[in-house]
C-alpha atoms as a PDB file:
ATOM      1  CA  UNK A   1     -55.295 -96.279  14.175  1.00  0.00           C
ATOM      2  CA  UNK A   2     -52.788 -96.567  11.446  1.00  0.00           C
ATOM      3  CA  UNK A   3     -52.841 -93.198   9.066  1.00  0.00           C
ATOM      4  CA  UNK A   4     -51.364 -92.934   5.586  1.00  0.00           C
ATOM      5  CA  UNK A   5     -48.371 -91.221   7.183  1.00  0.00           C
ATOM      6  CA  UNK A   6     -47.285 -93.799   9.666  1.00  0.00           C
ATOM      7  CA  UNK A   7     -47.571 -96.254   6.810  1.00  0.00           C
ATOM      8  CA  UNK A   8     -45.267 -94.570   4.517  1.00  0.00           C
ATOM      9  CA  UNK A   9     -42.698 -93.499   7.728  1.00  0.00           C
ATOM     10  CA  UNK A  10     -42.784 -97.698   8.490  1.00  0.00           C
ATOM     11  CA  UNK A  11     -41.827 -98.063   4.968  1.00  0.00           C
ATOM     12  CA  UNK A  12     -39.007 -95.355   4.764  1.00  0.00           C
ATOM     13  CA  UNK A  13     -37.382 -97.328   7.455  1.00  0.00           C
ATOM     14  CA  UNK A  14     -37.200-100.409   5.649  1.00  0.00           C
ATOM     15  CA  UNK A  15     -33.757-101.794   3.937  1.00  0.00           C
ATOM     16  CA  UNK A  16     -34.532-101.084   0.294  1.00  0.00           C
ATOM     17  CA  UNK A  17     -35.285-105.371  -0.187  1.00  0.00           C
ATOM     18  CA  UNK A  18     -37.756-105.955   1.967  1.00  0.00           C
ATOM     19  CA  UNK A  19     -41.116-108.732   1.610  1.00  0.00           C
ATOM     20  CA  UNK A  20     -44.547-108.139   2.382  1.00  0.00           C
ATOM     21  CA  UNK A  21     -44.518-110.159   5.375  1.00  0.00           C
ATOM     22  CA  UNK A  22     -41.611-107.145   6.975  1.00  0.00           C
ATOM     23  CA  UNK A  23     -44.026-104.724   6.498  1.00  0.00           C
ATOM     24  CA  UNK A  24     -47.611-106.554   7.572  1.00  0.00           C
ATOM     25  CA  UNK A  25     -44.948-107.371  10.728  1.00  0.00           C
ATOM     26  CA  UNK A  26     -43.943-103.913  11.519  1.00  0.00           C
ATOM     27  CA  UNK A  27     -47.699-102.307  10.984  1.00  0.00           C
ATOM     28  CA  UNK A  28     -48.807-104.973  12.831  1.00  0.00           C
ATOM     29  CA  UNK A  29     -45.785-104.491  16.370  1.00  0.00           C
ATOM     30  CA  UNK A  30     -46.871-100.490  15.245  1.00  0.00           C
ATOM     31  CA  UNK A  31     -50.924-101.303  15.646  1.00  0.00           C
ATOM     32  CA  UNK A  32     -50.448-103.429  19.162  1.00  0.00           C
ATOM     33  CA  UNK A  33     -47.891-100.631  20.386  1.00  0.00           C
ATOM     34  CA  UNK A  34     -51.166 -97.899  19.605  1.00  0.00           C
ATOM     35  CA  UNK A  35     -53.807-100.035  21.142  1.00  0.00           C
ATOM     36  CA  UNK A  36     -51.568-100.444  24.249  1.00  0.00           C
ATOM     37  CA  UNK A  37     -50.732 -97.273  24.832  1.00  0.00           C
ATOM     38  CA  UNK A  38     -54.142 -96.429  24.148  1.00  0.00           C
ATOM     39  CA  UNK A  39     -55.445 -98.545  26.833  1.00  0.00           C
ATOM     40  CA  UNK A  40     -53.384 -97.207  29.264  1.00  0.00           C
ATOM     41  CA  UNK A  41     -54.641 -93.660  28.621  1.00  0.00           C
ATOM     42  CA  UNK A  42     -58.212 -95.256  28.943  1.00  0.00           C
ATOM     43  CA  UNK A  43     -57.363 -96.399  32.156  1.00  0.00           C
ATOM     44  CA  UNK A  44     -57.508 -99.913  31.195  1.00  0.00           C
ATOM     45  CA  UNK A  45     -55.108-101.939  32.808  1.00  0.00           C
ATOM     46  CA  UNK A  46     -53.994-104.132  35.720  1.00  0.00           C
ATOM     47  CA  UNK A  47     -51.928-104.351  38.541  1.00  0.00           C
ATOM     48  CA  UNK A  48     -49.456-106.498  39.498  1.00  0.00           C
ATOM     49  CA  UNK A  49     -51.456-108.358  41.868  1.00  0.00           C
ATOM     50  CA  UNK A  50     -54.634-108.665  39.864  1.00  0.00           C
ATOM     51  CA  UNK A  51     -51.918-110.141  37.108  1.00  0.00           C
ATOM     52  CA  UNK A  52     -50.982-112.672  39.680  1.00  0.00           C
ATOM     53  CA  UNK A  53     -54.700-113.539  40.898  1.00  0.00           C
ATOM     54  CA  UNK A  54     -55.874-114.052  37.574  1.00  0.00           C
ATOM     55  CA  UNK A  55     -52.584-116.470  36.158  1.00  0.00           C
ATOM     56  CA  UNK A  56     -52.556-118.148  39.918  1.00  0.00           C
ATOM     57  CA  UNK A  57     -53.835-121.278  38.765  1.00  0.00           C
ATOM     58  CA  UNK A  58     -51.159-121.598  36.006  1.00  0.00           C
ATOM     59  CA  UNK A  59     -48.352-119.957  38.032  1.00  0.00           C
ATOM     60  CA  UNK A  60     -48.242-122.875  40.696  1.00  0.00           C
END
């Protein structure tokens, strides 16, 4: 979850020009980096081989 912090330290780190789209862009790569990390503390996850039996039928 994003807090009011994390949206004004993704700000601060801007150039000063920036658009609207640079910072829906980085709270959005900051959102997917939380969810991911959060699913790996949660356990949810896969290995390598259940990776390559799922994507076998594209992988050919």
């Amino acid at each position: 979850m994003l807090t009011k912090d994390k949206i004004k330290k993704t700000i601060d780190s801007l150039p000063d020009n920036f658009t609207i789209e640079d910072v829906i862009e980085e709270l959005i790569v900051i959102d997917k980096i939380e969810q991911g990390l959060k699913d790996i503390e949660e356990g949810n996850v896969y290995t390598t081989e259940e990776v390559k039996q799922r994507l076998s039928k594209w992988l050919k």
